[in-house]
N, C-alpha and C. Protein backbone atom coordinates (compact mmCIF):
# COMPACT_ATOMS: atom_id res chain seq x y z
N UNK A 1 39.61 -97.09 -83.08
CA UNK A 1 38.98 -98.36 -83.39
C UNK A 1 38.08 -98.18 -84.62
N UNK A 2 38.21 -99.00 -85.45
CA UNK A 2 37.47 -99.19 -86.82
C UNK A 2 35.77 -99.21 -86.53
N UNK A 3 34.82 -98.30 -87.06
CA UNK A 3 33.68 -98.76 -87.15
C UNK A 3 33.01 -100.35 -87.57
N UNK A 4 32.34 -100.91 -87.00
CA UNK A 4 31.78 -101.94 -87.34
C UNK A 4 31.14 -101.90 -88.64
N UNK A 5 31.32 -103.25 -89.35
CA UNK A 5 30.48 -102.54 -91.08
C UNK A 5 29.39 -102.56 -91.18
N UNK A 6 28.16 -103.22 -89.87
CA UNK A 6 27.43 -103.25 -90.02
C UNK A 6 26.78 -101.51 -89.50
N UNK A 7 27.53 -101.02 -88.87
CA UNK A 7 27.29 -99.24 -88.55
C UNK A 7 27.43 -99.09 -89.85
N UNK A 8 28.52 -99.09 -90.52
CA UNK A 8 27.95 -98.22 -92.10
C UNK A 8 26.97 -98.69 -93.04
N UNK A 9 26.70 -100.05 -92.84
CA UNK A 9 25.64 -100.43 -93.81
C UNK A 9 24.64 -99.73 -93.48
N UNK A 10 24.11 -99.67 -91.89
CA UNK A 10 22.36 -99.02 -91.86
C UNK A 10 23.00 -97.32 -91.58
N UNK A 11 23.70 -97.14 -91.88
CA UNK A 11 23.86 -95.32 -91.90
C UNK A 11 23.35 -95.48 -93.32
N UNK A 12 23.78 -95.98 -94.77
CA UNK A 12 23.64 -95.90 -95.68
C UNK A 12 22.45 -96.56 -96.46
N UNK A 13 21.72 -97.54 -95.21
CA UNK A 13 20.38 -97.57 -95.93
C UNK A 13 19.77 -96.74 -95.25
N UNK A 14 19.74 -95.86 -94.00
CA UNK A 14 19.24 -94.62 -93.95
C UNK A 14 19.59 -93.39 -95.18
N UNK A 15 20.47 -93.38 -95.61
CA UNK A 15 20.57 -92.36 -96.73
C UNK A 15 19.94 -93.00 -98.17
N UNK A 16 20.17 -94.03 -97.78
CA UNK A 16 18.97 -94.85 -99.43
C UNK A 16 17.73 -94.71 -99.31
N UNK A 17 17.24 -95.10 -98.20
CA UNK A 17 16.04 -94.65 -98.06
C UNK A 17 15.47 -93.04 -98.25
N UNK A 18 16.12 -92.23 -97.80
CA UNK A 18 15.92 -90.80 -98.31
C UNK A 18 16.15 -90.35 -99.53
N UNK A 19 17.21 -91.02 -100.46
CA UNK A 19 17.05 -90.95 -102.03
C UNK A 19 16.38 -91.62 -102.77
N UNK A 20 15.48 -92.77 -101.99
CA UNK A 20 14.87 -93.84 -102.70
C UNK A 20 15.87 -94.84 -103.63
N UNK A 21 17.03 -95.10 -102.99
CA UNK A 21 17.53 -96.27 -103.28
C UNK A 21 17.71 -97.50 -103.00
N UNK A 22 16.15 -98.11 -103.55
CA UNK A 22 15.75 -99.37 -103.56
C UNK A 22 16.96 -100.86 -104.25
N UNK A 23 17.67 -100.32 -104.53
CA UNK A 23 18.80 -101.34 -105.20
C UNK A 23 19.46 -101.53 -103.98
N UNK A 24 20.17 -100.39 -102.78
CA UNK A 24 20.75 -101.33 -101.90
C UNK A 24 19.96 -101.25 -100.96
N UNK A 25 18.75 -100.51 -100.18
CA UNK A 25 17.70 -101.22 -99.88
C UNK A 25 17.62 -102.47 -99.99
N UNK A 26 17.41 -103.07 -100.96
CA UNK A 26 17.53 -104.70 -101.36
C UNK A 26 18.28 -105.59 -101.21
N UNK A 27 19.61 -104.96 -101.34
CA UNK A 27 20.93 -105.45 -100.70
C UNK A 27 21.04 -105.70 -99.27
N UNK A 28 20.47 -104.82 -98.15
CA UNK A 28 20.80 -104.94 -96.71
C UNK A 28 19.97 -105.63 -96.41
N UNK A 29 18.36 -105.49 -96.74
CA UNK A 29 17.06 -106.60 -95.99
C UNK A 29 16.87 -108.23 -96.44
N UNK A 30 16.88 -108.67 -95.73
CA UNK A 30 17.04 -109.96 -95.64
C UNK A 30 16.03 -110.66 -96.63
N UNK A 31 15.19 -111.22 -97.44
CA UNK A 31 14.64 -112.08 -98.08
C UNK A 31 13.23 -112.00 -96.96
N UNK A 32 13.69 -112.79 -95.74
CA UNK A 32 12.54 -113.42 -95.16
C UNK A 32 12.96 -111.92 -93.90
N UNK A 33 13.21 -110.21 -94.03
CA UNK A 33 13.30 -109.80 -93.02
C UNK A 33 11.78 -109.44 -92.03
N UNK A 34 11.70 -109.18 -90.76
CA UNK A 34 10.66 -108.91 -90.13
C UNK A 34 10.70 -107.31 -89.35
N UNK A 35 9.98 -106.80 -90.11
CA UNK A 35 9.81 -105.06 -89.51
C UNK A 35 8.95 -104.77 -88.72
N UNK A 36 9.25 -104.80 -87.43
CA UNK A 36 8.07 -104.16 -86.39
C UNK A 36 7.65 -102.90 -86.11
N UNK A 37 6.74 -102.20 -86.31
CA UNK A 37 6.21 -100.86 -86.25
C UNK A 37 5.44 -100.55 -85.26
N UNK A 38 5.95 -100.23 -84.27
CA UNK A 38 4.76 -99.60 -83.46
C UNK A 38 3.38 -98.66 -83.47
N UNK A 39 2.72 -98.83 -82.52
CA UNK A 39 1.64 -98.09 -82.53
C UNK A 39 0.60 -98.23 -83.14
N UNK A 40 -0.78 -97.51 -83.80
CA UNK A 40 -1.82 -98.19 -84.61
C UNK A 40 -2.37 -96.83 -85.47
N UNK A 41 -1.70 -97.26 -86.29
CA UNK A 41 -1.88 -96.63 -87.91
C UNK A 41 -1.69 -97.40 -88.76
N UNK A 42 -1.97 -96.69 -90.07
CA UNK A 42 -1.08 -97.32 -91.29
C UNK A 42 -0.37 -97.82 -91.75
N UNK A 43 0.71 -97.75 -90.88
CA UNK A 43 1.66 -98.53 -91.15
C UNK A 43 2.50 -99.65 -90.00
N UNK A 44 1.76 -99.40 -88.49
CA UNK A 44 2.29 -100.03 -87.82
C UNK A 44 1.94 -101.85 -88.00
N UNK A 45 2.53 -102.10 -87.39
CA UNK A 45 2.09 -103.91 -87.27
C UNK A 45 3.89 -104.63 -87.53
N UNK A 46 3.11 -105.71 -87.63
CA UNK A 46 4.65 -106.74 -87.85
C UNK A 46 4.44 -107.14 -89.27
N UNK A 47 5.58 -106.65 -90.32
CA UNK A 47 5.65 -106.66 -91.57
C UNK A 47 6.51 -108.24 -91.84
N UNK A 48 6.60 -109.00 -92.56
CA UNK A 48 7.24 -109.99 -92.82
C UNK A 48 7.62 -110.11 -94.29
N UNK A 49 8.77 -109.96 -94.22
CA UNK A 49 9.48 -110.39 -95.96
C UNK A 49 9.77 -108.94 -96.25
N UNK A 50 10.57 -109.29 -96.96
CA UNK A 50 11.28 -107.93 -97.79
C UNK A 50 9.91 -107.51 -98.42
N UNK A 51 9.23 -108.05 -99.12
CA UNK A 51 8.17 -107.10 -99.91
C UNK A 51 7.18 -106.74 -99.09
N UNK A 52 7.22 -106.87 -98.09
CA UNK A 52 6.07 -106.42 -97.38
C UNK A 52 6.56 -104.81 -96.87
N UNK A 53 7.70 -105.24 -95.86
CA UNK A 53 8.42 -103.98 -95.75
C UNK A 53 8.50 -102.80 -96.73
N UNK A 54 8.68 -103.31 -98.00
CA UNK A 54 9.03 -102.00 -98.88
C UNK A 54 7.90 -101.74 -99.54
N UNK A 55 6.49 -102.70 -99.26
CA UNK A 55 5.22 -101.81 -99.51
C UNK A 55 5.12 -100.75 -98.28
N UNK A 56 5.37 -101.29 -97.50
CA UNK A 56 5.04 -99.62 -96.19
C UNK A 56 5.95 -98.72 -96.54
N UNK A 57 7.02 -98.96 -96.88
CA UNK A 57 8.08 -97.78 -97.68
C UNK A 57 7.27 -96.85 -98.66
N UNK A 58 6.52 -97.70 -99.84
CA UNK A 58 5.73 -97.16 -100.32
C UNK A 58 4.71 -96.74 -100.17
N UNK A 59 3.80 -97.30 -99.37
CA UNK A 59 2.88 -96.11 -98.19
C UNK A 59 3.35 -95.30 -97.48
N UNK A 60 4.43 -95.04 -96.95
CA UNK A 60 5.04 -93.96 -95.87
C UNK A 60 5.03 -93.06 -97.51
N UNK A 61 5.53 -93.33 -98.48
CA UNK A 61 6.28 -92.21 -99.58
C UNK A 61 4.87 -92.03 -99.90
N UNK A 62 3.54 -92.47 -100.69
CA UNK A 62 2.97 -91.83 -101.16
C UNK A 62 1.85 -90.68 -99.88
N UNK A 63 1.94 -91.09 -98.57
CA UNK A 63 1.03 -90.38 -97.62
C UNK A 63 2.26 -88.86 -97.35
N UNK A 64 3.68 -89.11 -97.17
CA UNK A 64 3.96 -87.86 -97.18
C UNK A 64 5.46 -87.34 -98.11
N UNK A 65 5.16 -88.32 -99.51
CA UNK A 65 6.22 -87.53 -100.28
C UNK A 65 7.82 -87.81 -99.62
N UNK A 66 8.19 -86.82 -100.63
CA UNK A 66 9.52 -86.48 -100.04
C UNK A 66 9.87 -85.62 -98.73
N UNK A 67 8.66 -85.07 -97.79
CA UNK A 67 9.14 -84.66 -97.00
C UNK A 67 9.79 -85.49 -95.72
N UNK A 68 9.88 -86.95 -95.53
CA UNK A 68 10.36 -87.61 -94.92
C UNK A 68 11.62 -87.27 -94.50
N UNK A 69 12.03 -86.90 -93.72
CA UNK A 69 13.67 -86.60 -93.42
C UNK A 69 14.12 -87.49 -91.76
N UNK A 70 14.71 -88.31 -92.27
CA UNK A 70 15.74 -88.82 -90.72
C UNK A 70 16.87 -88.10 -90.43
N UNK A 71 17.08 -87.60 -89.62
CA UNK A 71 18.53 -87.45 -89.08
C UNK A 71 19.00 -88.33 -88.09
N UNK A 72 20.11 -88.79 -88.14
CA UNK A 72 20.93 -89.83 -87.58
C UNK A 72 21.91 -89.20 -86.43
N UNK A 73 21.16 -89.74 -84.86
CA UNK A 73 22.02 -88.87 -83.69
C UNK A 73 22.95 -89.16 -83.97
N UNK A 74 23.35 -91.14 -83.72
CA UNK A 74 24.06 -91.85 -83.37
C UNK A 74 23.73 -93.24 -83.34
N UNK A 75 25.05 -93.92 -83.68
CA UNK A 75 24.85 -95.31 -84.72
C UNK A 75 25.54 -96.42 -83.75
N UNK A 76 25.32 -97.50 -83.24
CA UNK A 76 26.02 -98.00 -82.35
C UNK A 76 25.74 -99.49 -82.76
N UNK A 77 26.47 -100.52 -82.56
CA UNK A 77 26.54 -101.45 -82.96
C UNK A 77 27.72 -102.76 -83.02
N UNK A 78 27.30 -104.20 -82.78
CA UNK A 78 28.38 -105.30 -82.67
C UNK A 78 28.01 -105.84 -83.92
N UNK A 79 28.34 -107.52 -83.24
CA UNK A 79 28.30 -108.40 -84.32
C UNK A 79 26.68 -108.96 -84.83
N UNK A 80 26.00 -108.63 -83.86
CA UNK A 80 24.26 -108.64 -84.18
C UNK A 80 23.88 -108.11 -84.66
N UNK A 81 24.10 -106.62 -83.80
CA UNK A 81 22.83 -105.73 -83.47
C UNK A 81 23.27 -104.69 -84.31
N UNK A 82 22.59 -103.19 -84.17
CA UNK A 82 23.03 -101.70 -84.74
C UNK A 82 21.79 -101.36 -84.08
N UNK A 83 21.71 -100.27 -83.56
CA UNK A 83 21.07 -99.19 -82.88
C UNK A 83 20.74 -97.56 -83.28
N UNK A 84 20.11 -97.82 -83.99
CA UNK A 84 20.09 -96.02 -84.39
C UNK A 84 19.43 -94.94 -83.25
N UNK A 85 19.78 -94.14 -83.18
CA UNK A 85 18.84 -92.74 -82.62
C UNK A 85 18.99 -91.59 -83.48
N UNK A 86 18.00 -91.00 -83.27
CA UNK A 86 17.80 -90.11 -84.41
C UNK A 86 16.69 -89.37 -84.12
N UNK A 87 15.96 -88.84 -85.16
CA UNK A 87 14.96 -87.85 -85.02
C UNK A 87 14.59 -88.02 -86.76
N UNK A 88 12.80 -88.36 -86.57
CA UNK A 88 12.34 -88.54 -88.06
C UNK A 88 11.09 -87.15 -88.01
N UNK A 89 11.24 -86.37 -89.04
CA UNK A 89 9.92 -85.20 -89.45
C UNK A 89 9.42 -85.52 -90.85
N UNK A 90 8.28 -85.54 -90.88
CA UNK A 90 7.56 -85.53 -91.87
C UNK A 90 6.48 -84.55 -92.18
N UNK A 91 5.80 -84.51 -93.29
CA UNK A 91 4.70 -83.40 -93.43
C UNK A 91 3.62 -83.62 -94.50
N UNK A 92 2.60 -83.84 -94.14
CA UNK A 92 1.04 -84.01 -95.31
C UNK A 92 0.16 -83.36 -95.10
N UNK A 93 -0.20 -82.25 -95.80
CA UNK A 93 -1.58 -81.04 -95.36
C UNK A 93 -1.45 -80.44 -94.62
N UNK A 94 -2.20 -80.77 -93.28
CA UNK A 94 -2.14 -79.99 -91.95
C UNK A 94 -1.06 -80.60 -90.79
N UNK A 95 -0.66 -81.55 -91.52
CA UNK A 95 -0.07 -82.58 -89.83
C UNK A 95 1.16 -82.61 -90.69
N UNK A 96 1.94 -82.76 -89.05
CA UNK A 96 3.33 -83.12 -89.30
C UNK A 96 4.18 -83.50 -87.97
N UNK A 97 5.28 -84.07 -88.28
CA UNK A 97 5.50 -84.99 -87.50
C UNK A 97 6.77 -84.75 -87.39
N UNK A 98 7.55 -84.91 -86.04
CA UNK A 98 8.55 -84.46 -85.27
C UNK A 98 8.52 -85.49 -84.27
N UNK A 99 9.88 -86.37 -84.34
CA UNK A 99 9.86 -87.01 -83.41
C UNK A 99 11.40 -87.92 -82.99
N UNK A 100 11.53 -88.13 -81.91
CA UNK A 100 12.90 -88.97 -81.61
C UNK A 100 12.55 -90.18 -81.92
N UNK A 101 13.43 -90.82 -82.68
CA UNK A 101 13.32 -92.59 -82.94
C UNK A 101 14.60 -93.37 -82.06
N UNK A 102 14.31 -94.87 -81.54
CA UNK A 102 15.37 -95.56 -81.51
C UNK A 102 14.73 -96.65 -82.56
N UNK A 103 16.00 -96.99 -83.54
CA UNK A 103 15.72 -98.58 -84.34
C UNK A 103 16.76 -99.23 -84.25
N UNK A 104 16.01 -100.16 -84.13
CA UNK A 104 16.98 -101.60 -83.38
C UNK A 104 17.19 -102.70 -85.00
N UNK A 105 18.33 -102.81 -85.07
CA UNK A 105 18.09 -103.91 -86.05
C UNK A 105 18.99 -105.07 -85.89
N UNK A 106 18.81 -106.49 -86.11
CA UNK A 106 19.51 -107.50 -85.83
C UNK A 106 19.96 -107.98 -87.48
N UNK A 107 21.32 -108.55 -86.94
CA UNK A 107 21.60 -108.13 -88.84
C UNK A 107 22.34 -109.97 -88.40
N UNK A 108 22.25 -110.70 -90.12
CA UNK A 108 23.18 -111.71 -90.06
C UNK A 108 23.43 -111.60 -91.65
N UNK A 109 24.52 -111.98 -91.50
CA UNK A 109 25.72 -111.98 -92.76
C UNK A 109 25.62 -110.56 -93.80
N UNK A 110 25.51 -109.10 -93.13
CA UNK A 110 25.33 -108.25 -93.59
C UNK A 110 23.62 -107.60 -93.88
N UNK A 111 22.87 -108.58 -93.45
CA UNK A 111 21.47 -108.10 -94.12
C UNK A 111 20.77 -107.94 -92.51
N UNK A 112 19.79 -107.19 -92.82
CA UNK A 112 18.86 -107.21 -91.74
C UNK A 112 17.79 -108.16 -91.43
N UNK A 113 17.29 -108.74 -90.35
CA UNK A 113 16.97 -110.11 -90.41
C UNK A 113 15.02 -109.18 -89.89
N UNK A 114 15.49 -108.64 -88.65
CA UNK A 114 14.89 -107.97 -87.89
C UNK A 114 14.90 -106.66 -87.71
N UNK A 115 13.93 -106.01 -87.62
CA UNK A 115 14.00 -104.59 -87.06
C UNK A 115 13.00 -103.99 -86.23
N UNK A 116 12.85 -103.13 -85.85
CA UNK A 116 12.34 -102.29 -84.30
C UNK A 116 12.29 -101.07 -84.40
N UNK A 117 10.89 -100.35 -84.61
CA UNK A 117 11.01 -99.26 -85.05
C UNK A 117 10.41 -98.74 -84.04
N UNK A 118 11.01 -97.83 -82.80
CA UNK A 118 10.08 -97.08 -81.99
C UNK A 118 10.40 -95.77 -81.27
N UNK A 119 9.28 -94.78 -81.25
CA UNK A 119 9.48 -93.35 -81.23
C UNK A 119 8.86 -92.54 -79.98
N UNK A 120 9.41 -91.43 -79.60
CA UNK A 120 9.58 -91.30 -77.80
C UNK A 120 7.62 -90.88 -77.78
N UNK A 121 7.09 -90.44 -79.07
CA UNK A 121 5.45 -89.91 -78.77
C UNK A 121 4.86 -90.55 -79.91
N UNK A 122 4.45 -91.73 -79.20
CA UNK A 122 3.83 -92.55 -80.07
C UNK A 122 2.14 -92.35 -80.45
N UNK A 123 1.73 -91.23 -79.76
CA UNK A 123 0.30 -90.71 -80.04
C UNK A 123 1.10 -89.26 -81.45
N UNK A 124 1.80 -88.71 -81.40
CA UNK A 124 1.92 -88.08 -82.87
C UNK A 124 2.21 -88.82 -83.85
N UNK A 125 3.18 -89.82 -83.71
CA UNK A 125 3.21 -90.59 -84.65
C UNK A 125 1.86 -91.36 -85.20
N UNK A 126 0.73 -91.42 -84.43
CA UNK A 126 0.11 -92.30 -84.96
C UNK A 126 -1.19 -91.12 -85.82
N UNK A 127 -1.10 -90.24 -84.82
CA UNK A 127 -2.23 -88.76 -85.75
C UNK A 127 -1.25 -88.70 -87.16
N UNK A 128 -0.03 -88.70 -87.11
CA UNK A 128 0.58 -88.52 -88.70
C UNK A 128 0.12 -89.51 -89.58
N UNK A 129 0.13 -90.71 -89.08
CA UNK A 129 0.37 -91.71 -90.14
C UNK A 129 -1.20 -92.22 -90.18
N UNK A 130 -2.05 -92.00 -89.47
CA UNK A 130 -3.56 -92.27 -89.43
C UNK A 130 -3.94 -91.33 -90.25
């Protein structure tokens, strides 16, 4: 059975995002998309609009660089939804961050409308990003 295209679109804005490719970045998020972040740091809260989102992109990049790395367990997905699991590490100074993610994203006509970002230890995640 054929992968769904919306499984390869967010495999490949997971790999844009790790090269910093903001061109199809731009392509998959919706105009008016809404990014939910768990927990209470820096970057959590409910983001609204594409530019809001890709300012926390740009706060996640300048607090820890390029050491951001996702790996992608497994990609699952219909005509809505896509489901990632994975595992995100990062690193700034003394702290660093190791952790399982699920992200949920609700997609219409190829773009992401919605997304759901949440991770199995949400007290490291928040010492990282605090």
């Amino acid at each position: 059975m054929a992968e769904h295209p919306d499984i390869d679109r967010h495999r490949k804005g997971h790999a844009a995002f790790r090269s910093g490719d903001m061109e199809y970045l731009n392509e998959i998020f919706a105009e008016d998309t809404v990014w939910h972040w768990s927990g209470r740091n820096q970057i959590s809260g409910d983001h609204v609009g594409r530019d809001a989102v890709f300012a926390v992109f740009g706060k996640m990049a300048e607090l820890a660089g390029d050491s951001i790395e996702l790996e992608d367990h497994d990609l699952l997905g219909n005509d809505k939804h896509t489901v990632a699991l994975g595992t995100v590490r990062a690193s700034r100074g003394d702290k660093s961050l190791d952790v399982k993610f699920v992200e949920v994203c609700h997609w219409r006509d190829g773009k992401i409308v919605e997304e759901w970002f949440l991770v199995d230890d949400q007290a490291a995640q928040d010492e990282f990003w605090s």
